[in-house]
N, C-alpha and C. Protein backbone atom coordinates (compact mmCIF):
# COMPACT_ATOMS: atom_id res chain seq x y z
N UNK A 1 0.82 -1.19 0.00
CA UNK A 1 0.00 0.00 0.00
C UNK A 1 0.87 1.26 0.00
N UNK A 2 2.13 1.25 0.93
CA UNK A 2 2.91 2.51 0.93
C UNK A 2 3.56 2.73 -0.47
N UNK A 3 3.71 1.70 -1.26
CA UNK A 3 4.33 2.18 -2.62
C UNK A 3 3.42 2.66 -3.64
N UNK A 4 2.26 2.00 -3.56
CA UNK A 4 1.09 2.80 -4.47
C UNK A 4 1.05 4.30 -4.14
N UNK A 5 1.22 4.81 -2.50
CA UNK A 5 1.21 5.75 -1.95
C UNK A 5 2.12 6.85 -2.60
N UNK A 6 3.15 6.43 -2.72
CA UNK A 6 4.51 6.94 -3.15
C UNK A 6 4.59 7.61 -4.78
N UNK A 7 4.08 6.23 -5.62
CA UNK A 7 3.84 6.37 -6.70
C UNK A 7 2.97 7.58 -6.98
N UNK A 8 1.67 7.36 -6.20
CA UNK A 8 0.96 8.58 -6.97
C UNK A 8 1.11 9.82 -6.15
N UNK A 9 2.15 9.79 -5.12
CA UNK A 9 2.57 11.62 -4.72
C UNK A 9 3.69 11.84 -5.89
N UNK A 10 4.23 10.73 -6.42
CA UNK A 10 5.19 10.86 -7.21
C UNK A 10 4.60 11.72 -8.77
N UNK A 11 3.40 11.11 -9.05
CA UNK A 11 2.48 11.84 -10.20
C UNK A 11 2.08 13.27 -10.24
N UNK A 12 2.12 12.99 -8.64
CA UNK A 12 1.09 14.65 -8.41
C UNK A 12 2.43 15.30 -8.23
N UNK A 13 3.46 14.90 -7.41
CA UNK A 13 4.42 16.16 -7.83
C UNK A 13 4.51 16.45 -9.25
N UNK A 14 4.77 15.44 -10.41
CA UNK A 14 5.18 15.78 -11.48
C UNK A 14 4.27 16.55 -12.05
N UNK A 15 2.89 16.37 -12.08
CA UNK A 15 1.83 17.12 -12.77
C UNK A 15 1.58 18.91 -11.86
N UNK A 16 2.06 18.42 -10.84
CA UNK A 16 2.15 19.58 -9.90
C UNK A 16 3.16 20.52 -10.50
N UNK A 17 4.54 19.96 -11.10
CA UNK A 17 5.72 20.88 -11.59
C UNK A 17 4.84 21.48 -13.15
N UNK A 18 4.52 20.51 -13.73
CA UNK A 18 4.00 20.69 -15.35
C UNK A 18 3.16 21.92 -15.47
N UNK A 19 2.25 21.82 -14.54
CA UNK A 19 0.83 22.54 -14.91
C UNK A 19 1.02 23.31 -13.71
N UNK A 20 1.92 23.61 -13.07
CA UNK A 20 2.21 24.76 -11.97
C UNK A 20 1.03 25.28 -11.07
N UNK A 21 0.81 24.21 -10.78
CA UNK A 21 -0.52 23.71 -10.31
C UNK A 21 0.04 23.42 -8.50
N UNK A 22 0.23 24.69 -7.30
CA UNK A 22 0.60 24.30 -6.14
C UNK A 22 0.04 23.46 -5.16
N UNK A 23 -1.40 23.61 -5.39
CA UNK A 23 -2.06 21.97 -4.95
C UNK A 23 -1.91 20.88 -4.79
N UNK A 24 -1.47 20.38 -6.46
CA UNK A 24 -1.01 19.04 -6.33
C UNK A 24 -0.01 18.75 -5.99
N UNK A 25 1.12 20.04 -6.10
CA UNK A 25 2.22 19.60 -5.63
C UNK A 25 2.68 19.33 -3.48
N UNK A 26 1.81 19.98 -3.42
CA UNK A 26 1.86 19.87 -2.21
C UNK A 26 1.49 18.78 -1.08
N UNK A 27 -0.42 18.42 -1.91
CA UNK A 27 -0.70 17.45 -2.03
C UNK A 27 0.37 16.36 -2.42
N UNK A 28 1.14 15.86 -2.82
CA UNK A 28 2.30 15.07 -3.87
C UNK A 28 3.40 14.63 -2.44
N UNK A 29 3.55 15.85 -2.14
CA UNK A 29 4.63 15.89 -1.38
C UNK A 29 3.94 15.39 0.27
N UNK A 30 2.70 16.01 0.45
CA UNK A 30 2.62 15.07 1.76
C UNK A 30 2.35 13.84 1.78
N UNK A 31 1.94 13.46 0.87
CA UNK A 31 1.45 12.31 0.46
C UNK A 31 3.22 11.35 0.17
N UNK A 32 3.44 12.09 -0.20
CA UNK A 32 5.08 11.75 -0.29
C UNK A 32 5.87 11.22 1.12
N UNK A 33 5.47 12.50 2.19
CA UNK A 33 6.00 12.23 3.29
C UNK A 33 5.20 11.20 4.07
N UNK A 34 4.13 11.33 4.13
CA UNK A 34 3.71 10.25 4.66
C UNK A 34 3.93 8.72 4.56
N UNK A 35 4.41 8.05 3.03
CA UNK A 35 4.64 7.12 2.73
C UNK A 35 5.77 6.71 3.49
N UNK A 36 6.95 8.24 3.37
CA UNK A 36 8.50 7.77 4.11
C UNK A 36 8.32 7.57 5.66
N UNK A 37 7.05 8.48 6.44
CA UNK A 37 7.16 8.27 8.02
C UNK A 37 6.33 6.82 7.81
N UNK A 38 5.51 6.24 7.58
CA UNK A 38 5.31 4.92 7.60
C UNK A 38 6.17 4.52 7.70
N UNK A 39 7.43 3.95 6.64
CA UNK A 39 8.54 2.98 6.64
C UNK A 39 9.12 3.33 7.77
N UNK A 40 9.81 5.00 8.34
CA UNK A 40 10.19 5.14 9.66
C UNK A 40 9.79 4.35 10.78
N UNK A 41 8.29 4.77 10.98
CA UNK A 41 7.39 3.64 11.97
C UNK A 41 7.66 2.23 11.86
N UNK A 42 7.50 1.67 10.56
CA UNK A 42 7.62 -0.07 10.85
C UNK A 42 9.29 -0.43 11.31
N UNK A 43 10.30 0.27 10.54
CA UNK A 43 11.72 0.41 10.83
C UNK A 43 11.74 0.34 12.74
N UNK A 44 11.66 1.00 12.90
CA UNK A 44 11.45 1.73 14.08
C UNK A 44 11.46 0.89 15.21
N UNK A 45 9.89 0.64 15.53
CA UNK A 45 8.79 -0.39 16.13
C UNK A 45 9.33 -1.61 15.94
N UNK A 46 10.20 -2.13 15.09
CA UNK A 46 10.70 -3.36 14.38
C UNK A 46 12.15 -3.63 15.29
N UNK A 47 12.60 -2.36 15.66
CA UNK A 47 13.86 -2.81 16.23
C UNK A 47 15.03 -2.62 15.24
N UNK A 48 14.88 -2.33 13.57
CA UNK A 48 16.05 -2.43 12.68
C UNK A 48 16.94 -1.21 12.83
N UNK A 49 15.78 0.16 12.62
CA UNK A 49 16.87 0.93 12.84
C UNK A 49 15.72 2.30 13.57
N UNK A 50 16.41 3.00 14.38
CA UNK A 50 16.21 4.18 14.85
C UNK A 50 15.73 5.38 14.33
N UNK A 51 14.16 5.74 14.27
CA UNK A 51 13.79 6.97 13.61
C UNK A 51 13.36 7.66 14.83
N UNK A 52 14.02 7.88 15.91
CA UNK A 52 13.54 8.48 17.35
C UNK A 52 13.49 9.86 16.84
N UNK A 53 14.32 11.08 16.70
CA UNK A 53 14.20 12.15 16.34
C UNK A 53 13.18 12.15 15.10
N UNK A 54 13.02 12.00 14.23
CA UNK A 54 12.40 12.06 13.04
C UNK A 54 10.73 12.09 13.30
N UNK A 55 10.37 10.71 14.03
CA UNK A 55 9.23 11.14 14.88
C UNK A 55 8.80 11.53 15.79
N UNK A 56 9.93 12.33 16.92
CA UNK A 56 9.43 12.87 17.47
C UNK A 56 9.46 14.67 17.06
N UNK A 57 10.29 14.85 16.16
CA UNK A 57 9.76 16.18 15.15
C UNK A 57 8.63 15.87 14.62
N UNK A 58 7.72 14.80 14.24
CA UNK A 58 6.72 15.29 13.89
C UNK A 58 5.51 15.11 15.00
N UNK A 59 5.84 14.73 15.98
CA UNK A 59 4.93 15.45 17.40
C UNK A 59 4.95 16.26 17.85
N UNK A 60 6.39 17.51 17.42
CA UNK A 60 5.95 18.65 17.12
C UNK A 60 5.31 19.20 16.24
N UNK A 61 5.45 18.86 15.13
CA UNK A 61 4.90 19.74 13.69
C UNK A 61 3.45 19.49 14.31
N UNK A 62 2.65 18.19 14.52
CA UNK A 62 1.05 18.12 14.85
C UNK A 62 1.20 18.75 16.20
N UNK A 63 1.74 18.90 17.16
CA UNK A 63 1.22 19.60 18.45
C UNK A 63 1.04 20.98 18.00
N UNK A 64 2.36 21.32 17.33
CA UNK A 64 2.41 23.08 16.89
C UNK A 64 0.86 23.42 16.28
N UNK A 65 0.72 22.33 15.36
CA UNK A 65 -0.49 22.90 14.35
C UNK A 65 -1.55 22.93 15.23
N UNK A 66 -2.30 21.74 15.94
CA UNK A 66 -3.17 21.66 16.67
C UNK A 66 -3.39 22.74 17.76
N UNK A 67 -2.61 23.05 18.30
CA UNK A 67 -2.67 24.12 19.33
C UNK A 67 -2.70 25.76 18.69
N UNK A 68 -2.05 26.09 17.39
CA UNK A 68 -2.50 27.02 16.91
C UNK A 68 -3.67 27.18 15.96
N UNK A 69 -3.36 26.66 15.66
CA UNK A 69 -5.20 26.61 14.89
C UNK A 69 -6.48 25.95 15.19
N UNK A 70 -6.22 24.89 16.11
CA UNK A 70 -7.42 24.21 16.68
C UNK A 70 -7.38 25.29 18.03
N UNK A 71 -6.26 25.45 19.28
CA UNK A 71 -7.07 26.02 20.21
C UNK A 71 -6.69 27.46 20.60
N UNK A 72 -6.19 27.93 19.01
CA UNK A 72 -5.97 29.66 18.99
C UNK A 72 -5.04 30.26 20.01
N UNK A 73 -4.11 29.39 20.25
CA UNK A 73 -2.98 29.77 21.38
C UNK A 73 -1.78 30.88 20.74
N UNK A 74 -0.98 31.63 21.51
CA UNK A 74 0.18 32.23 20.71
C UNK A 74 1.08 31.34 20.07
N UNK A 75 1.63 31.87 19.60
CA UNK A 75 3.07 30.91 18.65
C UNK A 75 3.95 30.51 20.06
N UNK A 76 4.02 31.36 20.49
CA UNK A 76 5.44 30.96 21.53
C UNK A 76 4.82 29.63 22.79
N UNK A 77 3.78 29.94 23.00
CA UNK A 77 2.85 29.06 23.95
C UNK A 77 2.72 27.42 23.22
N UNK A 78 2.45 27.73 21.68
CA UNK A 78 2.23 26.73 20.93
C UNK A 78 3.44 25.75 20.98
N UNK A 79 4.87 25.94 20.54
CA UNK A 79 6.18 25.95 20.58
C UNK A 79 6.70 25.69 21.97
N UNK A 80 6.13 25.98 22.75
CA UNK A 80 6.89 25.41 24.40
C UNK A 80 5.89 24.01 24.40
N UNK A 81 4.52 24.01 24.11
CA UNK A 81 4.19 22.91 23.99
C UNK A 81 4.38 22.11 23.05
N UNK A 82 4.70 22.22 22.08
CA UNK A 82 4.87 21.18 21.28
C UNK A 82 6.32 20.92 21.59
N UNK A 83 7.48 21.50 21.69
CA UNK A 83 8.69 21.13 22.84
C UNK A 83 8.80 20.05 24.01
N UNK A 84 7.68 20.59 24.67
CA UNK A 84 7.65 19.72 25.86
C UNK A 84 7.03 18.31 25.25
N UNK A 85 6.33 18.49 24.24
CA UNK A 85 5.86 17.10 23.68
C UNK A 85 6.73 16.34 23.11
N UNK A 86 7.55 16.67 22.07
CA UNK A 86 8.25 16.37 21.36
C UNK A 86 9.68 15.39 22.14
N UNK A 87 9.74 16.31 23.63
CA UNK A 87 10.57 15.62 24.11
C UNK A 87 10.19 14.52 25.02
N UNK A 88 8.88 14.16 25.40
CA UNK A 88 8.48 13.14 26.04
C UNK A 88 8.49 12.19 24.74
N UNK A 89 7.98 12.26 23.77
CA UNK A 89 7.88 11.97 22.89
C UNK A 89 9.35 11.09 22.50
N UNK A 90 10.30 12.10 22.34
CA UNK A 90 11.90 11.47 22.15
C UNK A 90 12.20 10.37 23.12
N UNK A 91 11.84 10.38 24.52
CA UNK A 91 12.31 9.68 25.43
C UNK A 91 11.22 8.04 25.42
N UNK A 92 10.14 8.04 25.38
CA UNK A 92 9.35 7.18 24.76
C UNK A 92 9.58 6.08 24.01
N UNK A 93 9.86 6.87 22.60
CA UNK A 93 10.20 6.29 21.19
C UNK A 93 11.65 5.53 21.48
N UNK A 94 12.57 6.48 21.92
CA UNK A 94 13.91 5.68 22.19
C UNK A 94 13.95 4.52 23.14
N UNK A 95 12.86 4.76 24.38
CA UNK A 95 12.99 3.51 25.10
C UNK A 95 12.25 1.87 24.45
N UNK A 96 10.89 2.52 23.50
CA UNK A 96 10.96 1.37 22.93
C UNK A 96 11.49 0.54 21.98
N UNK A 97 12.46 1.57 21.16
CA UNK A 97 13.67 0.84 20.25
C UNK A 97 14.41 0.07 21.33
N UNK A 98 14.67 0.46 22.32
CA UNK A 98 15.25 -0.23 23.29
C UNK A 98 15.25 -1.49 23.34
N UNK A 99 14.11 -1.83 23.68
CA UNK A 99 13.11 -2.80 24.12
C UNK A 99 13.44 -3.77 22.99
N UNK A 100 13.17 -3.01 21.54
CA UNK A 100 12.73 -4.15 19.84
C UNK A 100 14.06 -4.34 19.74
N UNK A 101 14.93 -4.08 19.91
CA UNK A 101 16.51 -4.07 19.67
C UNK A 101 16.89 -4.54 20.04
N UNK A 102 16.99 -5.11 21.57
CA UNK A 102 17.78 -5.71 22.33
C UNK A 102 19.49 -4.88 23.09
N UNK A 103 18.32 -3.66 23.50
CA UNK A 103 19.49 -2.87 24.24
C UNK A 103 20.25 -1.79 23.44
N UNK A 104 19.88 -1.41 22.90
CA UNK A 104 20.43 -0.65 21.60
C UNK A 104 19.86 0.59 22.08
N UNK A 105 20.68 1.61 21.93
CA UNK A 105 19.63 3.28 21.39
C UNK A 105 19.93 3.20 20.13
N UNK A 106 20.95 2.99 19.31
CA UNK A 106 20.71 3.36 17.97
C UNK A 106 21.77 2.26 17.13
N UNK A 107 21.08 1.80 15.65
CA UNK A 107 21.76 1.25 14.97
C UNK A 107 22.29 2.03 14.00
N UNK A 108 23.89 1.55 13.45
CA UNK A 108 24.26 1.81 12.55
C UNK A 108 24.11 1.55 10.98
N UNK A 109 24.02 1.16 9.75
CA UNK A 109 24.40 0.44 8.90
C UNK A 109 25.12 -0.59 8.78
């Protein structure tokens, strides 16, 4: 399913560049990213390799958004919370690579 995913953000970027069309490209591209934080997640959760920072930047990007536009908070208010999330968040994620790994914080190649 994640490569069908891939494929057609891969379309919409291209039709997005062609027809200068910022929609699709944008569309393209999250759709894009989303395919790559999946593989992060199964990677991850799996024990192979370490996407601890990676997702826990994006428990900021959704805390940031949610708190400014869902509950109309300042930027700076928004940003200490999504901080403070991000880093429970970090400590979390790393302990359960822990766990799938067998003692590991992080693999190499």
């Amino acid at each position: 399913m994640v490569q069908i995913s891939v494929l057609a953000s891969l379309v919409l970027i291209v039709l997005g560049a062609i027809n200068k069309n910022a929609v699709q490209l944008v569309i393209g591209l999250g759709l894009g990213s989303l395919g790559g934080l999946e593989l992060a997640i199964r990677e991850h959760f799996a024990g192979y390799r370490s996407h601890t920072t990676l997702m826990a930047g994006m428990v900021y990007v959704i805390a940031l958004g949610l708190t400014f536009f869902v509950a109309k908070l300042v930027l700076w208010q928004c940003m200490v919370i999504g901080v403070a999330l991000a880093a429970l968040a970090f400590w979390q994620l790393r302990e359960k690579f822990k766990r799938a790994s067998g003692g590991l914080t992080y693999k190499l190649k």
